[in-house]
Each structure stands twice: as C-alpha cells, then as structure tokens.
C-alpha atoms as a PDB file:
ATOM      1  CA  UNK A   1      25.166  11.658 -16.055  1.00  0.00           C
ATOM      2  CA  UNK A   2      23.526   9.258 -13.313  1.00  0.00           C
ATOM      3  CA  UNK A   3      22.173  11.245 -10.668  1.00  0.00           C
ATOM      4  CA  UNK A   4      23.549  10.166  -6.952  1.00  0.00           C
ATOM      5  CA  UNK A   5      21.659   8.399  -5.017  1.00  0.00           C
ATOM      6  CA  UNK A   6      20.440   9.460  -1.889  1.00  0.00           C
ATOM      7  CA  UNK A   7      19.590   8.469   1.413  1.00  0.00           C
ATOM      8  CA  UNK A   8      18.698   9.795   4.870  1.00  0.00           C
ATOM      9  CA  UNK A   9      20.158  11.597   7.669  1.00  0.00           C
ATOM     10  CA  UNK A  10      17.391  11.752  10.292  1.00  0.00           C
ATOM     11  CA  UNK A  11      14.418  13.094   8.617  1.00  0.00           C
ATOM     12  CA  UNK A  12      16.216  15.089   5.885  1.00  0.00           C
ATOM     13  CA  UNK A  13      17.552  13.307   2.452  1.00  0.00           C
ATOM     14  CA  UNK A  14      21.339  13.233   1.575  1.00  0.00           C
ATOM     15  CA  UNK A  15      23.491  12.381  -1.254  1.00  0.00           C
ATOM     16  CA  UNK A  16      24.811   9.039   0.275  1.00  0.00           C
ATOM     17  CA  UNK A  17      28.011  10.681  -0.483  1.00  0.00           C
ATOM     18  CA  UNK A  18      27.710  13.392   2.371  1.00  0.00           C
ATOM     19  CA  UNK A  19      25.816  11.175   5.293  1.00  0.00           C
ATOM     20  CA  UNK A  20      29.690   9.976   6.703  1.00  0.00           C
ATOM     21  CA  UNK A  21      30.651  13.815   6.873  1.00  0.00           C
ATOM     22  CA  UNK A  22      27.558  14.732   8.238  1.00  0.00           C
ATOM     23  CA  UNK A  23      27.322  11.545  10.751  1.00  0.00           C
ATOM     24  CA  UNK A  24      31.007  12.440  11.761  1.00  0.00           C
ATOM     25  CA  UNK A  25      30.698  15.859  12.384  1.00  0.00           C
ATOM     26  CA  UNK A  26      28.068  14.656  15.225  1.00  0.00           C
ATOM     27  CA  UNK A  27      30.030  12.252  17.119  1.00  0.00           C
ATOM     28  CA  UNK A  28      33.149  14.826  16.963  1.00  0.00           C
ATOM     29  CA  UNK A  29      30.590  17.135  18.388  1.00  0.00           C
ATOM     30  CA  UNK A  30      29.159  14.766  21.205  1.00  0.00           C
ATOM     31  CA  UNK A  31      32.475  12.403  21.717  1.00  0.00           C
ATOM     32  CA  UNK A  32      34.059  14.004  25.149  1.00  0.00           C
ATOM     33  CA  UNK A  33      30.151  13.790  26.938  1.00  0.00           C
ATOM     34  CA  UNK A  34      28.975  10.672  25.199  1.00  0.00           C
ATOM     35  CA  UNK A  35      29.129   7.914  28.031  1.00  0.00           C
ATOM     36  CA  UNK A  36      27.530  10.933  30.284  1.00  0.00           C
ATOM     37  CA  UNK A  37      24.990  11.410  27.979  1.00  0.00           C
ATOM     38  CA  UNK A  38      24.203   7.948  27.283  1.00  0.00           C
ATOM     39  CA  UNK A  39      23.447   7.276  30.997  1.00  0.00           C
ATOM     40  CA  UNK A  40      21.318  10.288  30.951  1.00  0.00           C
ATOM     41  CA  UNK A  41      19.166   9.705  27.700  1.00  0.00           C
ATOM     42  CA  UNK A  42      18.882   5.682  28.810  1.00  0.00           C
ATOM     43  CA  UNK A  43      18.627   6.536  33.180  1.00  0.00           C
ATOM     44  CA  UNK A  44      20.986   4.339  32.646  1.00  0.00           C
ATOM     45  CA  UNK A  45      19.839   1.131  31.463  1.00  0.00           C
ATOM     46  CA  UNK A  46      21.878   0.851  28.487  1.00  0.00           C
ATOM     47  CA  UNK A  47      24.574  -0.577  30.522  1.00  0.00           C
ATOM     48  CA  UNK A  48      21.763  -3.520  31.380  1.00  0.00           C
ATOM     49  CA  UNK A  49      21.468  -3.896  27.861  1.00  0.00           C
ATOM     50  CA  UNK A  50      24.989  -4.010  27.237  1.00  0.00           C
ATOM     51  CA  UNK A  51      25.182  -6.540  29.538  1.00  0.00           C
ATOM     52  CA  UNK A  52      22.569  -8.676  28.019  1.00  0.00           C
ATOM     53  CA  UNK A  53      24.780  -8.378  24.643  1.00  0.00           C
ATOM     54  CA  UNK A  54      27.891  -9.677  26.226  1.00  0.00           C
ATOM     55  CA  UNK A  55      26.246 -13.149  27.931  1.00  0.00           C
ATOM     56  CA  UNK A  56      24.266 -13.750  24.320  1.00  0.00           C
ATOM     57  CA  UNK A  57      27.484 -13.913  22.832  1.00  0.00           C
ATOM     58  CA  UNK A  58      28.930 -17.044  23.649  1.00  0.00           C
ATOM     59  CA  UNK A  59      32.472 -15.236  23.646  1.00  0.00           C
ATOM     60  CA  UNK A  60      34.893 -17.473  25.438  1.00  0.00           C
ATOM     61  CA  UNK A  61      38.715 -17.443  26.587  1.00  0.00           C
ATOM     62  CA  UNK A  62      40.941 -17.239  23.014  1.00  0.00           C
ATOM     63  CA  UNK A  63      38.280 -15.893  20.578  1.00  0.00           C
ATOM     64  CA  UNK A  64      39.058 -13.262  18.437  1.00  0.00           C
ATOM     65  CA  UNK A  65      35.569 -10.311  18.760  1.00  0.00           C
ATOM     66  CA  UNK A  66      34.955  -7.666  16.646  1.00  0.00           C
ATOM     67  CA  UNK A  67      32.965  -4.804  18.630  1.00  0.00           C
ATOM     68  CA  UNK A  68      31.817  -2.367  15.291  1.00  0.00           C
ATOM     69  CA  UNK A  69      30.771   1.148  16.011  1.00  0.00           C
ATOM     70  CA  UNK A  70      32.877   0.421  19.576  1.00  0.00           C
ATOM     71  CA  UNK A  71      32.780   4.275  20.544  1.00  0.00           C
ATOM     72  CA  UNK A  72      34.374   4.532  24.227  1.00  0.00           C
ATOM     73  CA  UNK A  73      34.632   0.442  24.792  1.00  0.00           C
ATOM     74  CA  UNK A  74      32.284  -0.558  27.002  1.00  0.00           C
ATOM     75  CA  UNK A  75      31.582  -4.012  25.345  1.00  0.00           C
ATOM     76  CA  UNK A  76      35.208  -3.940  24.246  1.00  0.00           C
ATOM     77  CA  UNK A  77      36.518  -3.637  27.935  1.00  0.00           C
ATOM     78  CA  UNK A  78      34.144  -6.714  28.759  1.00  0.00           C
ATOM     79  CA  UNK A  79      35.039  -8.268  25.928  1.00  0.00           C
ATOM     80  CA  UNK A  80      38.942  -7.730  26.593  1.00  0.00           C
ATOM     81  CA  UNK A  81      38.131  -9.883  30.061  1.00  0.00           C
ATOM     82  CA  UNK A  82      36.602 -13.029  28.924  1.00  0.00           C
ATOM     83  CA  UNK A  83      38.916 -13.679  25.729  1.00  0.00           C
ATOM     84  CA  UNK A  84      42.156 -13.473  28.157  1.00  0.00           C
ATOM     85  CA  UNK A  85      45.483 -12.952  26.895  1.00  0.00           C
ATOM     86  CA  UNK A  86      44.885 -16.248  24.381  1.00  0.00           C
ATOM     87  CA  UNK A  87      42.258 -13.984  22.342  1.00  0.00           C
ATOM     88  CA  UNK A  88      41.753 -10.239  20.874  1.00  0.00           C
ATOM     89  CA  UNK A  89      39.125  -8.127  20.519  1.00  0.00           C
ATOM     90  CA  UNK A  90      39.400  -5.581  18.077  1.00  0.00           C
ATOM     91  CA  UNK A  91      37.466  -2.040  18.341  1.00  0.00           C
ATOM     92  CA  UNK A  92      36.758  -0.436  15.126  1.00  0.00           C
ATOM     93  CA  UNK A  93      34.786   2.729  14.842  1.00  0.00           C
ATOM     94  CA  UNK A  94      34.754   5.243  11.721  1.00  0.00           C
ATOM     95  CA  UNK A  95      34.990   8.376  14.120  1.00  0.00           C
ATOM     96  CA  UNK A  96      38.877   8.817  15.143  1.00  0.00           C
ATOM     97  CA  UNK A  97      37.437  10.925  18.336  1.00  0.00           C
ATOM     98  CA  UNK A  98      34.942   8.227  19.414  1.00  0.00           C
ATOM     99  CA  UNK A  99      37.968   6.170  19.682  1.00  0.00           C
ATOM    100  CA  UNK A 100      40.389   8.665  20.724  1.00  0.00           C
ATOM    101  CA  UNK A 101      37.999   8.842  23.849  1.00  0.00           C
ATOM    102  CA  UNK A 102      37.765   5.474  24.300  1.00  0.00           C
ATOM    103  CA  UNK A 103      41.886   4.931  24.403  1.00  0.00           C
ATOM    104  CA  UNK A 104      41.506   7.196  27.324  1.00  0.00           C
ATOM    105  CA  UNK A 105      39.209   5.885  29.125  1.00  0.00           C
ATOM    106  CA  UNK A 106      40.785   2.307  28.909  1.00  0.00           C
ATOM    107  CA  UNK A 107      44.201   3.507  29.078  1.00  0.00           C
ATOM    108  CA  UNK A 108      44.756   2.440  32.853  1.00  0.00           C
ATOM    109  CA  UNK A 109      42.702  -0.412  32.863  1.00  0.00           C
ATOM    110  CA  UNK A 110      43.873  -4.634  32.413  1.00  0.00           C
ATOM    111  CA  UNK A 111      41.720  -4.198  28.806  1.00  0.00           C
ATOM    112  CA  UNK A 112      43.534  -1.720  27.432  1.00  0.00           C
ATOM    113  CA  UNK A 113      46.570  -4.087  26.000  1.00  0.00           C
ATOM    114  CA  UNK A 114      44.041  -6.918  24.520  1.00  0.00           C
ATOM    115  CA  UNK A 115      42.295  -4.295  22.214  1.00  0.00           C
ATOM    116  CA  UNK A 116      43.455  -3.293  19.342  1.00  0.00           C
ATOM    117  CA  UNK A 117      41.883  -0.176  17.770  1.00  0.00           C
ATOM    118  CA  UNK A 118      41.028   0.584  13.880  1.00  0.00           C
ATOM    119  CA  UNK A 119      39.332   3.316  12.465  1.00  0.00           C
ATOM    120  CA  UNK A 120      37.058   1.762   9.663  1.00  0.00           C
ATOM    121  CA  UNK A 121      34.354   1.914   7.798  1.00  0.00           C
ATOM    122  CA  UNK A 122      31.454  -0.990   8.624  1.00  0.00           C
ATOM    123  CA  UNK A 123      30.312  -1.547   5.023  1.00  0.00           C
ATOM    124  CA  UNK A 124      34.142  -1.778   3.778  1.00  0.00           C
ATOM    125  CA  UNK A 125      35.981  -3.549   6.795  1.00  0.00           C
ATOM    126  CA  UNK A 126      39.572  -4.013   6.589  1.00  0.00           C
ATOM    127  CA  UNK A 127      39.775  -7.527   7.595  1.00  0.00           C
ATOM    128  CA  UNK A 128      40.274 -11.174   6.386  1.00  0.00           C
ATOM    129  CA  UNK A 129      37.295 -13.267   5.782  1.00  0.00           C
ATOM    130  CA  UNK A 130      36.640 -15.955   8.122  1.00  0.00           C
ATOM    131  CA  UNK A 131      38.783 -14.025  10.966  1.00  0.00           C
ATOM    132  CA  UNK A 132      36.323 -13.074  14.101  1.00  0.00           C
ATOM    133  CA  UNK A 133      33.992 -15.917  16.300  1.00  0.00           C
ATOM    134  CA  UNK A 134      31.779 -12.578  17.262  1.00  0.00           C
ATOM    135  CA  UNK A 135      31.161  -9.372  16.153  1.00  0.00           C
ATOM    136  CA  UNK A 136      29.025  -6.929  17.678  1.00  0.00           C
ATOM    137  CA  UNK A 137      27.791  -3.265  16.670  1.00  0.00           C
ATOM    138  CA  UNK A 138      26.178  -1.758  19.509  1.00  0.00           C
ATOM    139  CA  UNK A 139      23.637   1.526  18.675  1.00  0.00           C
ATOM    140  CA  UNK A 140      25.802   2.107  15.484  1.00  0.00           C
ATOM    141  CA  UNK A 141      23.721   0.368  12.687  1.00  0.00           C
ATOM    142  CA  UNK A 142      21.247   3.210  11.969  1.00  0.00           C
ATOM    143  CA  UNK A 143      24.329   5.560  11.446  1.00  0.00           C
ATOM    144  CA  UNK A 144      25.641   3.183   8.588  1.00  0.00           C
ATOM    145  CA  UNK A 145      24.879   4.686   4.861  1.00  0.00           C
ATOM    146  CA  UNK A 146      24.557   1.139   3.285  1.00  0.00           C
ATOM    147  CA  UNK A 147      23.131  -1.216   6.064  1.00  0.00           C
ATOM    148  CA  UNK A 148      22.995  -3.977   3.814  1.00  0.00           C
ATOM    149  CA  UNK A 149      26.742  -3.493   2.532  1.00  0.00           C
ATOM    150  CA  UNK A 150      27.563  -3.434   5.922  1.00  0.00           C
ATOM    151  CA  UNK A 151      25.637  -6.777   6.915  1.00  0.00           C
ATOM    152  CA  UNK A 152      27.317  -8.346   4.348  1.00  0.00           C
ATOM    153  CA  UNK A 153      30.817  -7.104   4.963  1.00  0.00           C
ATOM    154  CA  UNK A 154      30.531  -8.365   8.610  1.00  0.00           C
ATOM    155  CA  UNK A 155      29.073 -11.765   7.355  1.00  0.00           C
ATOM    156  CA  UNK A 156      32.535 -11.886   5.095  1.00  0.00           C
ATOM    157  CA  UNK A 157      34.459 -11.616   8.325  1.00  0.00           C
ATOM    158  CA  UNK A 158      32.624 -14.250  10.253  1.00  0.00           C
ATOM    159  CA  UNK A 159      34.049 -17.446  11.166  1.00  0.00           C
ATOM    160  CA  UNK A 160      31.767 -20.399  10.341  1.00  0.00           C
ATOM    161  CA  UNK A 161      29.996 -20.487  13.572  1.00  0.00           C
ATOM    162  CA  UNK A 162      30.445 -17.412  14.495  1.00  0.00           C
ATOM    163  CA  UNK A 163      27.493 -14.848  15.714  1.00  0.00           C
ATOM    164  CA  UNK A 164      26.500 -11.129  15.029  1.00  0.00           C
ATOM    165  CA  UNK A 165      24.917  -9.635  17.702  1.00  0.00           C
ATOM    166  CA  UNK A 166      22.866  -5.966  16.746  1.00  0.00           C
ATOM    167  CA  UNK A 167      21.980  -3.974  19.465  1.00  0.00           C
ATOM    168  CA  UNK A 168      19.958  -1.441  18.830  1.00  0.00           C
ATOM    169  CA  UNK A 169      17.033   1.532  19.182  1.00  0.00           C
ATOM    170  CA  UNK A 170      14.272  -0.506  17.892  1.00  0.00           C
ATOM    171  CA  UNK A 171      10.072  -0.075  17.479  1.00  0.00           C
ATOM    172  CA  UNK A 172       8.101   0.076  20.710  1.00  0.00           C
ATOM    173  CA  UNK A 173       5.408  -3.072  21.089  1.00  0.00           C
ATOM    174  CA  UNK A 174       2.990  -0.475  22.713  1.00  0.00           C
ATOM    175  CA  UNK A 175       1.156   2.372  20.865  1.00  0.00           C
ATOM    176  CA  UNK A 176       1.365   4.319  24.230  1.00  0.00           C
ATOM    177  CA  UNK A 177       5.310   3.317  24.945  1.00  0.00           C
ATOM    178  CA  UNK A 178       5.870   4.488  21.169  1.00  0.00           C
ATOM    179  CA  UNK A 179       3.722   7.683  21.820  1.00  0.00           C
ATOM    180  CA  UNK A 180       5.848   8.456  25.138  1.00  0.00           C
ATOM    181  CA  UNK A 181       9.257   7.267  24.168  1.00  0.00           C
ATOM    182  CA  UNK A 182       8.565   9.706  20.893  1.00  0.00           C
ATOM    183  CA  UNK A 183       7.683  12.516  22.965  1.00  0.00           C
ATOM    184  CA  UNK A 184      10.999  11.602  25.264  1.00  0.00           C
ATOM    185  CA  UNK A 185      13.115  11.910  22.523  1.00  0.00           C
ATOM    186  CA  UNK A 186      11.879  14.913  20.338  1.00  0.00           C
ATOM    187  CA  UNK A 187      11.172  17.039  23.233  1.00  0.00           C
ATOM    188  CA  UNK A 188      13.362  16.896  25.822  1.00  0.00           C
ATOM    189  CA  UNK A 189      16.538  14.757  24.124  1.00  0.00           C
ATOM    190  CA  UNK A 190      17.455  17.894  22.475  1.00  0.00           C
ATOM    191  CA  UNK A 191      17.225  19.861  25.263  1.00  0.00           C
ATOM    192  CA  UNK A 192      19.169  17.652  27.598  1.00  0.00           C
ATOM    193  CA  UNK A 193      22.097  17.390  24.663  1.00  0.00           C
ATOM    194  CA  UNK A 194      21.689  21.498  24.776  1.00  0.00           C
ATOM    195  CA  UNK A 195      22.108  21.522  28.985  1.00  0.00           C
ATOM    196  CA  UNK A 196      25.063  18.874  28.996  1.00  0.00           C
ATOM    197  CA  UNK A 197      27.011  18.878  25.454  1.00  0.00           C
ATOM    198  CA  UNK A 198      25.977  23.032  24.045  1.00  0.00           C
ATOM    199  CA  UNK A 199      24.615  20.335  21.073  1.00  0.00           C
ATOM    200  CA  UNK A 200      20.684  20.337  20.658  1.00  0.00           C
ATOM    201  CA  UNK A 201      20.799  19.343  16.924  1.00  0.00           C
ATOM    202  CA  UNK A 202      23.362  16.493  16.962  1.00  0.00           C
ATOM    203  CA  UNK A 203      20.809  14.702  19.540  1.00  0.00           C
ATOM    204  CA  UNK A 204      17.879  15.850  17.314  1.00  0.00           C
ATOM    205  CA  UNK A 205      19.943  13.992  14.612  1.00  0.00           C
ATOM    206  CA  UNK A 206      20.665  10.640  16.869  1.00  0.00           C
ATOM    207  CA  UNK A 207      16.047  10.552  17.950  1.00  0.00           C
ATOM    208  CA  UNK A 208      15.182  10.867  14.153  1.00  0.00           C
ATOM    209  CA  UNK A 209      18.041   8.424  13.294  1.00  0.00           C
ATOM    210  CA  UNK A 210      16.339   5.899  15.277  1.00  0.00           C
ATOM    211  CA  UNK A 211      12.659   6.989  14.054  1.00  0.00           C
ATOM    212  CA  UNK A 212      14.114   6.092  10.409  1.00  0.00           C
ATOM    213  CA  UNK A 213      15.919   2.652  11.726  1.00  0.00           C
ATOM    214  CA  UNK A 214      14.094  -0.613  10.316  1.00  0.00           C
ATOM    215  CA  UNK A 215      11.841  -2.299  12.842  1.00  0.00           C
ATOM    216  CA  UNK A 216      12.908  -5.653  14.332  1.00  0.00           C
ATOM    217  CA  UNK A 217      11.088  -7.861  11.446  1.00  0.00           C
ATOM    218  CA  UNK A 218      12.470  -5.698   8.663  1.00  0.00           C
ATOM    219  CA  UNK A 219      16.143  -5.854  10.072  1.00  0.00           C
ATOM    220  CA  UNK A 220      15.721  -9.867  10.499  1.00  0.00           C
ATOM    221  CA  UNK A 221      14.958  -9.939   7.191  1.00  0.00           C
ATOM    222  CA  UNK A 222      17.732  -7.795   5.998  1.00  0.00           C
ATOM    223  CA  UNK A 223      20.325 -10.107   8.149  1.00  0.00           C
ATOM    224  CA  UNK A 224      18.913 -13.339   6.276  1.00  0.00           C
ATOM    225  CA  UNK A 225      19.527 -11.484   2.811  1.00  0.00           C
ATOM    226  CA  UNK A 226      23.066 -11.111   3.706  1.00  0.00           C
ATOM    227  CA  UNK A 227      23.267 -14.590   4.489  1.00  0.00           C
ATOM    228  CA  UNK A 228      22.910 -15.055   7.802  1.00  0.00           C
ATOM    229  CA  UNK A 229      21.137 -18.412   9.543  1.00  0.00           C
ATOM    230  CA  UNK A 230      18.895 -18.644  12.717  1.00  0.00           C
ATOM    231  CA  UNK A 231      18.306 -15.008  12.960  1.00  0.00           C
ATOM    232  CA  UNK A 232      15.951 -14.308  15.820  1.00  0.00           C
ATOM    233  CA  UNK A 233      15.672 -11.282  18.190  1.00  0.00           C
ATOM    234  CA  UNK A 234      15.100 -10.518  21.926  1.00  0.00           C
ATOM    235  CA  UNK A 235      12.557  -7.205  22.302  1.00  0.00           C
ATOM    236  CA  UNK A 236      14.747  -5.189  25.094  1.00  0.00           C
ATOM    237  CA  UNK A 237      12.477  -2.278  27.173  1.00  0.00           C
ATOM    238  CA  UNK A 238       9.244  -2.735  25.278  1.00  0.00           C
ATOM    239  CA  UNK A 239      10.979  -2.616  22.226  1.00  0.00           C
ATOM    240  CA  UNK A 240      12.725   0.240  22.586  1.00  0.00           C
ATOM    241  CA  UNK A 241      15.849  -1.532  22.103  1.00  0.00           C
ATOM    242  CA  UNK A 242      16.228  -5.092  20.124  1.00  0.00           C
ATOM    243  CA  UNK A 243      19.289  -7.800  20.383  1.00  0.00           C
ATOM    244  CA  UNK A 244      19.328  -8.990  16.841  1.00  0.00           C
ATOM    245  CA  UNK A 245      21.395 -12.360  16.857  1.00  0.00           C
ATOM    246  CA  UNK A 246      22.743 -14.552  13.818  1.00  0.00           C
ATOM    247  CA  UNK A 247      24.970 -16.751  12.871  1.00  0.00           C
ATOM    248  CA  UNK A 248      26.955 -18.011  10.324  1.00  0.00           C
ATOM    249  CA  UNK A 249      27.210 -21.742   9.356  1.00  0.00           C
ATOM    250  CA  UNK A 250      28.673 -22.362   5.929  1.00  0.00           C
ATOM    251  CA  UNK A 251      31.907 -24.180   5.687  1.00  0.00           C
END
C-alpha cells in the first residue's frame, strides 16, 4: 500500500488529501469579516497593492481575465470596468462562502453582470486551454495543495501572450522588517482575528501559511518550470508582499 503523501498546513503536516477541508473550514470561518480584516491586518495597504496588480496587467477593453482565489472581488470589480461589456472576467474561488460574499457585495454595483462566478479548484480548472489574456490569484497561492499543478493548470488556460500575475505574502529584504513583520503576525494577528472574527486559530493558520510560502526566487523558478517566459517580480513593502509576473508565448 503506498503511503499518502503529505504536505503542510501552516506549520503542522497533512495528508494532501485533508489540506482543502482543512483550508475551507478557515475561509467559511473568516468569510463574512474578511475584507474588514484584511484592511486591519494590511492598515490597509493591500488595496495599494491591489492596485499595483491591476495596472501590471495590461488588461484592456474585450479581454477575457481570470481572477483565481477571487474571494469578495476586489480585482474582479476592477477588472469588470476596464474589459467593458466586449470582455468577461471570470471569478473562481474553491470556497462557495468566499464567493457567496463576494455576490453580495457586488450585487448592486455596474460589475456585478460582467462576472461570472465558478467555484473551482486552481490545480484542476474547469476551463479551455488557450481561453483567458490574464489571470490573476491574489494572496491565494500559499493555500493551494499542489502549487506546481496549479501553475501549470493556469499556464494551460493562457492565451499565447497572455500574463499571470501572483500577488502574494512574500520574504522580507530586511532581517529587522522580517524580525518585526514575524512578531506582527504571530503575536498580535491572532489576537486581532480573536477581537474581530471570535477566530484566533484560522489567522494563526493564514501567518504560518505565509511563513511556509516559497520566497520570491524559489516561486520564479517554480513559474519557469511550468513553462512560463520572462518571469520577473516587483518586491511590494520590503518584501512583504511580491507581484510575480509571466507570460506565455508559445503559439
């Protein structure tokens, strides 16, 4: 009998088999205060790097996006604006309460209509190769069991042309950033998850998730091994966060 594989889920190993279950019972658990919490944890600045995503993208009236790991559609919403009624941007997300929040929020807004929302899984993606000029996963890479499978699932999906853009908690440049940014996150994350969401463990979870993350030159490397071309990256914060770009030129 081969024995299962395992991998991790923050600082404790996992059957790969159980890290979706236990990565979904998290964002059931922190779905309804996630955008809150996100411009609590970040004071915040994700929304600057958010926006920093959206002009490296290159996204342009009538393309078709793919925002992976889309949560509550904040680069979907953006998205939704500069492809006009010509294009589509599809929102997929493997938690069906991530994106049951996000219908909400977008449900009175001009965005709503030009998204389309799927619930699917990044390393398995439900689409036809050669369908999307962008794709984007935005802080939802270190939650994927199979990084590589997913890399190359969103490289089958690619137009020639067409760009990935990773955004995500990355490796400090500065041994003192590092040591305060680590002392931020396992200290007082957990309590401010506690104080907002009743959750301290589900935000312990999400600081060693991005402990365990690859650094920037280990992630470039893992994009070129799935095929992708001109992969560079943009240190965001210190290197707190990275904007992983590549592209895909084969015919």
């Amino acid at each position: 009998m081969t024995e299962e594989k395992t991998t991790h889920f923050g600082f404790t190993e996992v059957p790969e088999s159980e890290k979706v279950n236990r990565v979904a019972g998290v964002f059931h658990s922190v779905a309804a205060q996630y955008d809150l919490m996100n411009d609590l944890m970040s004071f915040g600045i994700h929304r600057v790097w958010k926006q920093i995503t959206i002009e490296s993208s290159g996204v342009r009236r009538g393309a078709r996006v793919l925002d992976l790991a889309g949560g509550t559609g904040d680069l979907a919403a953006a998205f939704a604006k500069r492809v006009g009624d010509e294009g589509q941007v599809v929102l997929a997300d493997i938690n069906d309460a991530m994106l049951s929040v996000g219908r909400d929020k977008l449900a009175d807004t001009g965005s709503y209509n030009r998204i389309r929302w799927v619930q699917a899984d990044a390393e398995k993606l439900p689409f036809e190769d050669k369908s999307f000029d962008c794709v984007t996963i935005a802080f939802g890479l270190r939650n994927v069991t199979r990084k590589e499978a997913a890399l190359e699932s969103i490289y089958r999906v690619l137009k020639p042309g067409g760009r990935l853009l990773v955004l995500e908690f990355s490796k400090p440049l500065s041994p003192a950033l590092e040591m305060i940014y680590d002392r931020y996150s396992f200290d007082l994350l957990p309590k401010m998850g506690q104080w907002v969401t009743g959750d301290a463990e589900s935000y312990r979870y999400l600081a060693e998730s991005i402990r365990k993350h690859p650094d920037q030159d280990t992630l470039r490397s893992m994009m070129e091994t799935a095929g992708f071309n001109s992969v560079s990256y943009t240190n965001l914060t210190g290197g707190v966060v990275a904007l992983h770009k590549g592209f895909r030129f084969d015919s």
